[in-house]
PDB file of N, CA and C in Angstrom:
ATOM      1  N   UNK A   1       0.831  -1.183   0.000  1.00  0.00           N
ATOM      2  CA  UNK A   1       0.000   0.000   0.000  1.00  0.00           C
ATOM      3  C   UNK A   1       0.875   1.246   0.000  1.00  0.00           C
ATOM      4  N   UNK A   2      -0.044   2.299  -0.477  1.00  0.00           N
ATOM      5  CA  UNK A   2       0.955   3.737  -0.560  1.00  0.00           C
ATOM      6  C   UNK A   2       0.631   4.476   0.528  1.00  0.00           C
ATOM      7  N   UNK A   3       1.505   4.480   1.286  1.00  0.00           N
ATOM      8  CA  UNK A   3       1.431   5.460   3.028  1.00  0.00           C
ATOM      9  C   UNK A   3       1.975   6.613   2.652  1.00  0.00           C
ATOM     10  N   UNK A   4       2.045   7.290   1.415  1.00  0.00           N
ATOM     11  CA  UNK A   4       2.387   8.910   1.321  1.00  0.00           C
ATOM     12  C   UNK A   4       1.072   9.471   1.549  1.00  0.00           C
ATOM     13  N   UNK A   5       1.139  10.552   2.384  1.00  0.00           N
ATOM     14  CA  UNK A   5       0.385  11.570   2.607  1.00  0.00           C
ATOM     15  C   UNK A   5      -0.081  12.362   0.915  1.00  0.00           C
ATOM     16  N   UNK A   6      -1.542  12.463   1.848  1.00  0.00           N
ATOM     17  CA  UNK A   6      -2.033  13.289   0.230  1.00  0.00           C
ATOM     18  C   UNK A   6      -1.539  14.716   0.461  1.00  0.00           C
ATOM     19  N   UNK A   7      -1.303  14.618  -0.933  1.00  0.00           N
ATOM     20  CA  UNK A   7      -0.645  16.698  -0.660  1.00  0.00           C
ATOM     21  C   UNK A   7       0.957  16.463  -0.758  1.00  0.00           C
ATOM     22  N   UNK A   8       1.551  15.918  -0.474  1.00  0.00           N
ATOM     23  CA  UNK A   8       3.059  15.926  -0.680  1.00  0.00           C
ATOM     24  C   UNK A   8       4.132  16.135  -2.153  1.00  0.00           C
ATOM     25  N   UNK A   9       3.236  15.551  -3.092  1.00  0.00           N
ATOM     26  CA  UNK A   9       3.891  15.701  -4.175  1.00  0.00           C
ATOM     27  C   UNK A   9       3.167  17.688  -4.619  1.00  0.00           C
ATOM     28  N   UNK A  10       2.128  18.169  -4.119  1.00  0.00           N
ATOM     29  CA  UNK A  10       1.689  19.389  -4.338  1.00  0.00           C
ATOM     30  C   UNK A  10       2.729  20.234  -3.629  1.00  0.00           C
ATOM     31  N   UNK A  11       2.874  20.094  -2.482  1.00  0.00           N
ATOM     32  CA  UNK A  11       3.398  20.936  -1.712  1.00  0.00           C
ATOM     33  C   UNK A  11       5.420  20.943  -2.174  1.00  0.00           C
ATOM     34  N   UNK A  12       5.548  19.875  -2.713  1.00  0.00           N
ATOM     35  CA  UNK A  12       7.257  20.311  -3.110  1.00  0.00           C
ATOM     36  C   UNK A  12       6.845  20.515  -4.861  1.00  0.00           C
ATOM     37  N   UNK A  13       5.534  20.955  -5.374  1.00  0.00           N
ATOM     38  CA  UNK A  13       6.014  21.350  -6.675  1.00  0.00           C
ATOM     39  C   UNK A  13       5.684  22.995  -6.341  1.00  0.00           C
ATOM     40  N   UNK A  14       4.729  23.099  -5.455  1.00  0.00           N
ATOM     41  CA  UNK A  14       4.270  24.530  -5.252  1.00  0.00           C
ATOM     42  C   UNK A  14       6.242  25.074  -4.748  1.00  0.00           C
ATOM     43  N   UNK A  15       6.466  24.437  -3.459  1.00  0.00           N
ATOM     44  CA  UNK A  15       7.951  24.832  -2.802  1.00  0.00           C
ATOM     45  C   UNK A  15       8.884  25.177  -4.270  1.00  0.00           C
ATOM     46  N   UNK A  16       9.501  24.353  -4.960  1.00  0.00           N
ATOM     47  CA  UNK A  16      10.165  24.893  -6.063  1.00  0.00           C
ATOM     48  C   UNK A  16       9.493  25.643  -7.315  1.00  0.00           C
ATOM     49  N   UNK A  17       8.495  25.840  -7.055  1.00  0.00           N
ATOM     50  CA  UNK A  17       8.300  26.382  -8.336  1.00  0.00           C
ATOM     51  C   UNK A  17       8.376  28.184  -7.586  1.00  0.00           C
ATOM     52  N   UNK A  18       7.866  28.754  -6.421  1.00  0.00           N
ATOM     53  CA  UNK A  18       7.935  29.674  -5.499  1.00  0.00           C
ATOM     54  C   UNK A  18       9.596  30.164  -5.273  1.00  0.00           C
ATOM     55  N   UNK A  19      10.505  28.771  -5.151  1.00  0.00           N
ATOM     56  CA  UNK A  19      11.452  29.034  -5.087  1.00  0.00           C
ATOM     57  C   UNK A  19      12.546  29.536  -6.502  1.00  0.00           C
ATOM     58  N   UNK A  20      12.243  28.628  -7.189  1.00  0.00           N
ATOM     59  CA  UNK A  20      12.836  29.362  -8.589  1.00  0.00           C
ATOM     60  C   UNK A  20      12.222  30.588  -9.095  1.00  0.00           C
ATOM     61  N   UNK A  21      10.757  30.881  -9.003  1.00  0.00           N
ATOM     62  CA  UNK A  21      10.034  31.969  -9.382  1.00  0.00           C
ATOM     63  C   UNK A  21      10.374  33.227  -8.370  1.00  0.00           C
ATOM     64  N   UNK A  22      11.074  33.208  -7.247  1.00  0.00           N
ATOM     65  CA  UNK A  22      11.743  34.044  -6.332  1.00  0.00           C
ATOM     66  C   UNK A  22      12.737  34.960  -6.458  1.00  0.00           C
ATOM     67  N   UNK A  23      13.280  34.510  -7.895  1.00  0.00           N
ATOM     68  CA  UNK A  23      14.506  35.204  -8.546  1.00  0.00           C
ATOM     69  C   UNK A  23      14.110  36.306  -9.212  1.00  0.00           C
ATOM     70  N   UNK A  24      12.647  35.750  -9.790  1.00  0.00           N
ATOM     71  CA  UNK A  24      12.372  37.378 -10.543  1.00  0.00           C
ATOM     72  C   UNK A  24      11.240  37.752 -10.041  1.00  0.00           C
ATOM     73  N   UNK A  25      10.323  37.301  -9.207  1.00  0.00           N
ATOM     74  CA  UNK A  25       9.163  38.013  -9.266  1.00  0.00           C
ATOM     75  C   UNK A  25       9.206  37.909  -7.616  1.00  0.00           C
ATOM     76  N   UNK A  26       8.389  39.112  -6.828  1.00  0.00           N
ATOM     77  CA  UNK A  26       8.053  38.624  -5.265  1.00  0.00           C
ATOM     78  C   UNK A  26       9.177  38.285  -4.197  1.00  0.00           C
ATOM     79  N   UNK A  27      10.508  38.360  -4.541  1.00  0.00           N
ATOM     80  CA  UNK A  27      11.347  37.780  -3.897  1.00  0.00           C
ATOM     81  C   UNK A  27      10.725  37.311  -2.032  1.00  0.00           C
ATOM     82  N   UNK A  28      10.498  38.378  -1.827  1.00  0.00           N
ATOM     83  CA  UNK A  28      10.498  38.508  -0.491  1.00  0.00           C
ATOM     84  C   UNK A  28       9.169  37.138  -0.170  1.00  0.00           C
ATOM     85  N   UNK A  29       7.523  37.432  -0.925  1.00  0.00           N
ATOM     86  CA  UNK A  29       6.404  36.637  -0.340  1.00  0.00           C
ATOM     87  C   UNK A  29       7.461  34.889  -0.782  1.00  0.00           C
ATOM     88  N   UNK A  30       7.930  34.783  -2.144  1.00  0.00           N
ATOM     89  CA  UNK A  30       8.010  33.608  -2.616  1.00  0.00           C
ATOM     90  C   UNK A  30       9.190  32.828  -2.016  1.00  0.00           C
ATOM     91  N   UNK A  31       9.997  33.559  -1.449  1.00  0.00           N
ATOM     92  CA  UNK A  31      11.258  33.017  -0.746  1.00  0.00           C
ATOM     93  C   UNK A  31      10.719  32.507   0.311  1.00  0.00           C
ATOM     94  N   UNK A  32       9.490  33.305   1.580  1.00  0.00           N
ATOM     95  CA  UNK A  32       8.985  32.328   2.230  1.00  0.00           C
ATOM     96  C   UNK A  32       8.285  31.386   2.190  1.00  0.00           C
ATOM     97  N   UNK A  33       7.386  31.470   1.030  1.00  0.00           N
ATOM     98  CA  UNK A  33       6.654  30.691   0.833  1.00  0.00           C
ATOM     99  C   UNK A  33       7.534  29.491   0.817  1.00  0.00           C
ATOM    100  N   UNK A  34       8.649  29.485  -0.070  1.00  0.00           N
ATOM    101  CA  UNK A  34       9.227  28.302  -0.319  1.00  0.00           C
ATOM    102  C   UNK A  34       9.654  27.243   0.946  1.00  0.00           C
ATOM    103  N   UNK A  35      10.501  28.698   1.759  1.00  0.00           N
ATOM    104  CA  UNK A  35      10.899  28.204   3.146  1.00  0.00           C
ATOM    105  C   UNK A  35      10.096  27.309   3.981  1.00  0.00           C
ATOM    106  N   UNK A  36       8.834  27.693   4.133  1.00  0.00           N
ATOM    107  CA  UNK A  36       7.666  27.563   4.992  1.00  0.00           C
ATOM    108  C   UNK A  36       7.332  26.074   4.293  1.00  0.00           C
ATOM    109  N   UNK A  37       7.210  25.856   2.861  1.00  0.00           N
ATOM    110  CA  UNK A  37       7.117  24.491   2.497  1.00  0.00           C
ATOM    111  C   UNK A  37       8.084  23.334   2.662  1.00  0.00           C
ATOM    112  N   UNK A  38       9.007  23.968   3.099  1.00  0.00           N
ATOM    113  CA  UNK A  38      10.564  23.122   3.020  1.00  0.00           C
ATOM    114  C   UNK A  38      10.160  22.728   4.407  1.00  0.00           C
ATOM    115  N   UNK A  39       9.575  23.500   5.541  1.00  0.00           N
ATOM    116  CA  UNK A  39       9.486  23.153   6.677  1.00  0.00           C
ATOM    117  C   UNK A  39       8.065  22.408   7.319  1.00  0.00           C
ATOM    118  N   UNK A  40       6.958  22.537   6.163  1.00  0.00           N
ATOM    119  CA  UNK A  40       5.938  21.755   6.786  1.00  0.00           C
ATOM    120  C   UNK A  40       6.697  20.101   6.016  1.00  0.00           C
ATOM    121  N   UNK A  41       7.235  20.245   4.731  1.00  0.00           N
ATOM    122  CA  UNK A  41       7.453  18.989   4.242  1.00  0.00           C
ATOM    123  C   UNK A  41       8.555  17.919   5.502  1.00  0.00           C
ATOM    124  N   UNK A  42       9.433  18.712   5.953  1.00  0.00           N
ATOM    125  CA  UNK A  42      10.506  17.801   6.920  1.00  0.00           C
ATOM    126  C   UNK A  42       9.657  17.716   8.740  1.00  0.00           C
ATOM    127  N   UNK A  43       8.922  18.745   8.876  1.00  0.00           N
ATOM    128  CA  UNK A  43       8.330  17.937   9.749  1.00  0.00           C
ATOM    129  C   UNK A  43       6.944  17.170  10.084  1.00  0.00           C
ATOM    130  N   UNK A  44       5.575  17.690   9.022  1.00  0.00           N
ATOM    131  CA  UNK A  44       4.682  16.652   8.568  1.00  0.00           C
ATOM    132  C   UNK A  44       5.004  15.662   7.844  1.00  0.00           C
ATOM    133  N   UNK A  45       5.219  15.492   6.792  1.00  0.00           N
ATOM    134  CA  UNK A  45       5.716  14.378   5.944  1.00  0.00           C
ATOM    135  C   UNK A  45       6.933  13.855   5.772  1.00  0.00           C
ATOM    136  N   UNK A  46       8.280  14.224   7.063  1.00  0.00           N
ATOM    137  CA  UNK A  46       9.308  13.506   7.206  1.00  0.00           C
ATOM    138  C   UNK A  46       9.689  13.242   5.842  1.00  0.00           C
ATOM    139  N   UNK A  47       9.712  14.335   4.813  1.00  0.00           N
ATOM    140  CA  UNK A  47      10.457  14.322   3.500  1.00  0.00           C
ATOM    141  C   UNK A  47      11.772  15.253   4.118  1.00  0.00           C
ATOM    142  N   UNK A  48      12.604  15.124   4.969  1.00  0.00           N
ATOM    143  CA  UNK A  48      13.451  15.802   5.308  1.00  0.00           C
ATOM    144  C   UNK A  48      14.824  16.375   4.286  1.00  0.00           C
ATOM    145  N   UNK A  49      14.892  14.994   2.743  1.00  0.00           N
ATOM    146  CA  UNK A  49      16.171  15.621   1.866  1.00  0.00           C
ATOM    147  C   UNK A  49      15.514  16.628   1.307  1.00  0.00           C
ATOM    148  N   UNK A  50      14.080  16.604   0.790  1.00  0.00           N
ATOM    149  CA  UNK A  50      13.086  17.735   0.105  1.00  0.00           C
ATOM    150  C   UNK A  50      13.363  18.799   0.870  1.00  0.00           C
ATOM    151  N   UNK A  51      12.699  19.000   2.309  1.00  0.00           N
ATOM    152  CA  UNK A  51      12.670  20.345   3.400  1.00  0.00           C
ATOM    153  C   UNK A  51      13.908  20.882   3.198  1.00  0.00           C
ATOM    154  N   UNK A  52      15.004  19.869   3.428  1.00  0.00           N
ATOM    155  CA  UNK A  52      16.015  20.852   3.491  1.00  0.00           C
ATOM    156  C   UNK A  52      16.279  21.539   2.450  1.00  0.00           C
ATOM    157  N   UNK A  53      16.327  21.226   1.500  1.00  0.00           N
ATOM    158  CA  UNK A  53      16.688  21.350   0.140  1.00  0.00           C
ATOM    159  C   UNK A  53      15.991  22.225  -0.261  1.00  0.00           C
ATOM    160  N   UNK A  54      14.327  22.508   0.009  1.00  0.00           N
ATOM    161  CA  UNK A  54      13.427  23.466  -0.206  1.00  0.00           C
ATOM    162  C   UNK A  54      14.003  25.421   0.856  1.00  0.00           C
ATOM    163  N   UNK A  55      14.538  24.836   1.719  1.00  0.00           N
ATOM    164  CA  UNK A  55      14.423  25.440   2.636  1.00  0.00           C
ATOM    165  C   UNK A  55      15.851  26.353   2.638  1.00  0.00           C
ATOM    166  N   UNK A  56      16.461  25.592   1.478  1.00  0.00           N
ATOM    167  CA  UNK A  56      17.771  26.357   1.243  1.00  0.00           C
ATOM    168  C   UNK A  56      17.952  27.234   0.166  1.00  0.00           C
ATOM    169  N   UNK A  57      16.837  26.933  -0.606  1.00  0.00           N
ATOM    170  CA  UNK A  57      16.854  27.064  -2.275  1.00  0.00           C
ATOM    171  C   UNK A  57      16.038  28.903  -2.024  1.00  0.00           C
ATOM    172  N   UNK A  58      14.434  28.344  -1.189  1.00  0.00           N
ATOM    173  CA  UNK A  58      14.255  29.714  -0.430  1.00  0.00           C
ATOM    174  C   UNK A  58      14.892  30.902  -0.011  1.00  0.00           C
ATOM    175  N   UNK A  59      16.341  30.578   0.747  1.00  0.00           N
ATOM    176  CA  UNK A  59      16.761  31.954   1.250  1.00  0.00           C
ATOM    177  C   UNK A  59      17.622  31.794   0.093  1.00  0.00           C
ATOM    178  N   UNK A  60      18.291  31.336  -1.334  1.00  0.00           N
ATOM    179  CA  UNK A  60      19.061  31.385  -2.389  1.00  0.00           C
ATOM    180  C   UNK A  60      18.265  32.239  -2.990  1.00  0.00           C
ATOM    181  N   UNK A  61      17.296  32.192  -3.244  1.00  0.00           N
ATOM    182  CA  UNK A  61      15.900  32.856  -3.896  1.00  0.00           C
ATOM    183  C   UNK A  61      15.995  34.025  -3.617  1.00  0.00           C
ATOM    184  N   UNK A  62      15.526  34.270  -1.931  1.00  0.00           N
ATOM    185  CA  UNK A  62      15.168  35.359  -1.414  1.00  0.00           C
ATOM    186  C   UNK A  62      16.264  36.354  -1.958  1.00  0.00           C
ATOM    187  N   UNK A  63      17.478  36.005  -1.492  1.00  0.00           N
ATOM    188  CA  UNK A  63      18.982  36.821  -1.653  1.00  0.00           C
ATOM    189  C   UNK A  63      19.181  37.132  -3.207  1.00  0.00           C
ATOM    190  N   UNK A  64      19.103  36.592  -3.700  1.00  0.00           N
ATOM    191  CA  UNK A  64      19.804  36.442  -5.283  1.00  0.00           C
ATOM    192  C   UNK A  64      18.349  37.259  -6.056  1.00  0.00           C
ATOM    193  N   UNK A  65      17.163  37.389  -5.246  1.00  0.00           N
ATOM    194  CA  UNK A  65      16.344  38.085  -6.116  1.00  0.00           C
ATOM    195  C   UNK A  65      16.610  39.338  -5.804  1.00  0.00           C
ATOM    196  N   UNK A  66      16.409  39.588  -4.410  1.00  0.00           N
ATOM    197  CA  UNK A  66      16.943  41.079  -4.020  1.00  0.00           C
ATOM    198  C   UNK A  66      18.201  41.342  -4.492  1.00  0.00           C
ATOM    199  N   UNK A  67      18.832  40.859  -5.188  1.00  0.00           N
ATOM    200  CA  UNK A  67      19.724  41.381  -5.916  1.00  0.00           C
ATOM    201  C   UNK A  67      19.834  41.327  -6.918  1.00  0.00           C
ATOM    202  N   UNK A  68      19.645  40.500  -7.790  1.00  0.00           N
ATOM    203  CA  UNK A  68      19.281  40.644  -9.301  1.00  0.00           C
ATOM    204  C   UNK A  68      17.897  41.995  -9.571  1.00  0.00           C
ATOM    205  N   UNK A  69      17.298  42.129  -8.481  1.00  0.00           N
ATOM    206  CA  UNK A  69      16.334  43.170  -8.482  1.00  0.00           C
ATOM    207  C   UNK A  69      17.033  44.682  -8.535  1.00  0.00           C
ATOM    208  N   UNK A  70      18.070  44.541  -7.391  1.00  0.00           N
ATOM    209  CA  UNK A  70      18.457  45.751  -7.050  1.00  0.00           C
ATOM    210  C   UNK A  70      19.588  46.258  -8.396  1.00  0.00           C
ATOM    211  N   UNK A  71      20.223  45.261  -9.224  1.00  0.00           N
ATOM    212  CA  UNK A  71      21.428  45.274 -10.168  1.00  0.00           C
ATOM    213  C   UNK A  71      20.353  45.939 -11.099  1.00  0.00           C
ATOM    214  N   UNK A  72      19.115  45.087 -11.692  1.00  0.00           N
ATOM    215  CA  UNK A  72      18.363  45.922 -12.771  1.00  0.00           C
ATOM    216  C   UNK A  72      18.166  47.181 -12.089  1.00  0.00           C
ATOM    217  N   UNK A  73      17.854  47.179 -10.813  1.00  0.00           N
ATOM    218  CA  UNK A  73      17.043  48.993 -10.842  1.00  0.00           C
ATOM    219  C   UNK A  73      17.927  49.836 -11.546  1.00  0.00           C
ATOM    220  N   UNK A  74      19.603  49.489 -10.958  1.00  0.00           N
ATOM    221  CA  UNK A  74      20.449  50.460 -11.105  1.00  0.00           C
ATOM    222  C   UNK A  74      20.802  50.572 -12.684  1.00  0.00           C
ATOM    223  N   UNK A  75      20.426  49.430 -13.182  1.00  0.00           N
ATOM    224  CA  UNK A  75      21.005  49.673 -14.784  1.00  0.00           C
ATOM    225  C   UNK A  75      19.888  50.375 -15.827  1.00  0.00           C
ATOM    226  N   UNK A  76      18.495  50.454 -14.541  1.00  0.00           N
ATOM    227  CA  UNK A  76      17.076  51.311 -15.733  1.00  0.00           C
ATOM    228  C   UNK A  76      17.014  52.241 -14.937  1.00  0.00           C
TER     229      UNK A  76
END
Protein backbone atom coordinates (compact mmCIF):
# COMPACT_ATOMS: atom_id res chain seq x y z
CA UNK A 1 0.00 0.00 0.00
CA UNK A 2 0.95 3.74 -0.56
CA UNK A 3 1.43 5.46 3.03
CA UNK A 4 2.39 8.91 1.32
CA UNK A 5 0.38 11.57 2.61
CA UNK A 6 -2.03 13.29 0.23
CA UNK A 7 -0.64 16.70 -0.66
CA UNK A 8 3.06 15.93 -0.68
CA UNK A 9 3.89 15.70 -4.17
CA UNK A 10 1.69 19.39 -4.34
CA UNK A 11 3.40 20.94 -1.71
CA UNK A 12 7.26 20.31 -3.11
CA UNK A 13 6.01 21.35 -6.67
CA UNK A 14 4.27 24.53 -5.25
CA UNK A 15 7.95 24.83 -2.80
CA UNK A 16 10.17 24.89 -6.06
CA UNK A 17 8.30 26.38 -8.34
CA UNK A 18 7.94 29.67 -5.50
CA UNK A 19 11.45 29.03 -5.09
CA UNK A 20 12.84 29.36 -8.59
CA UNK A 21 10.03 31.97 -9.38
CA UNK A 22 11.74 34.04 -6.33
CA UNK A 23 14.51 35.20 -8.55
CA UNK A 24 12.37 37.38 -10.54
CA UNK A 25 9.16 38.01 -9.27
CA UNK A 26 8.05 38.62 -5.27
CA UNK A 27 11.35 37.78 -3.90
CA UNK A 28 10.50 38.51 -0.49
CA UNK A 29 6.40 36.64 -0.34
CA UNK A 30 8.01 33.61 -2.62
CA UNK A 31 11.26 33.02 -0.75
CA UNK A 32 8.98 32.33 2.23
CA UNK A 33 6.65 30.69 0.83
CA UNK A 34 9.23 28.30 -0.32
CA UNK A 35 10.90 28.20 3.15
CA UNK A 36 7.67 27.56 4.99
CA UNK A 37 7.12 24.49 2.50
CA UNK A 38 10.56 23.12 3.02
CA UNK A 39 9.49 23.15 6.68
CA UNK A 40 5.94 21.75 6.79
CA UNK A 41 7.45 18.99 4.24
CA UNK A 42 10.51 17.80 6.92
CA UNK A 43 8.33 17.94 9.75
CA UNK A 44 4.68 16.65 8.57
CA UNK A 45 5.72 14.38 5.94
CA UNK A 46 9.31 13.51 7.21
CA UNK A 47 10.46 14.32 3.50
CA UNK A 48 13.45 15.80 5.31
CA UNK A 49 16.17 15.62 1.87
CA UNK A 50 13.09 17.73 0.11
CA UNK A 51 12.67 20.34 3.40
CA UNK A 52 16.01 20.85 3.49
CA UNK A 53 16.69 21.35 0.14
CA UNK A 54 13.43 23.47 -0.21
CA UNK A 55 14.42 25.44 2.64
CA UNK A 56 17.77 26.36 1.24
CA UNK A 57 16.85 27.06 -2.28
CA UNK A 58 14.26 29.71 -0.43
CA UNK A 59 16.76 31.95 1.25
CA UNK A 60 19.06 31.38 -2.39
CA UNK A 61 15.90 32.86 -3.90
CA UNK A 62 15.17 35.36 -1.41
CA UNK A 63 18.98 36.82 -1.65
CA UNK A 64 19.80 36.44 -5.28
CA UNK A 65 16.34 38.08 -6.12
CA UNK A 66 16.94 41.08 -4.02
CA UNK A 67 19.72 41.38 -5.92
CA UNK A 68 19.28 40.64 -9.30
CA UNK A 69 16.33 43.17 -8.48
CA UNK A 70 18.46 45.75 -7.05
CA UNK A 71 21.43 45.27 -10.17
CA UNK A 72 18.36 45.92 -12.77
CA UNK A 73 17.04 48.99 -10.84
CA UNK A 74 20.45 50.46 -11.11
CA UNK A 75 21.00 49.67 -14.78
CA UNK A 76 17.08 51.31 -15.73
Amino acid sequence: MNNDKNGKKILITIGWLSAVLALGFFPLFLGIVACCMGVVLKRDYEATTHGHMLMFAGVIGFIGGWIINYVLLQLF
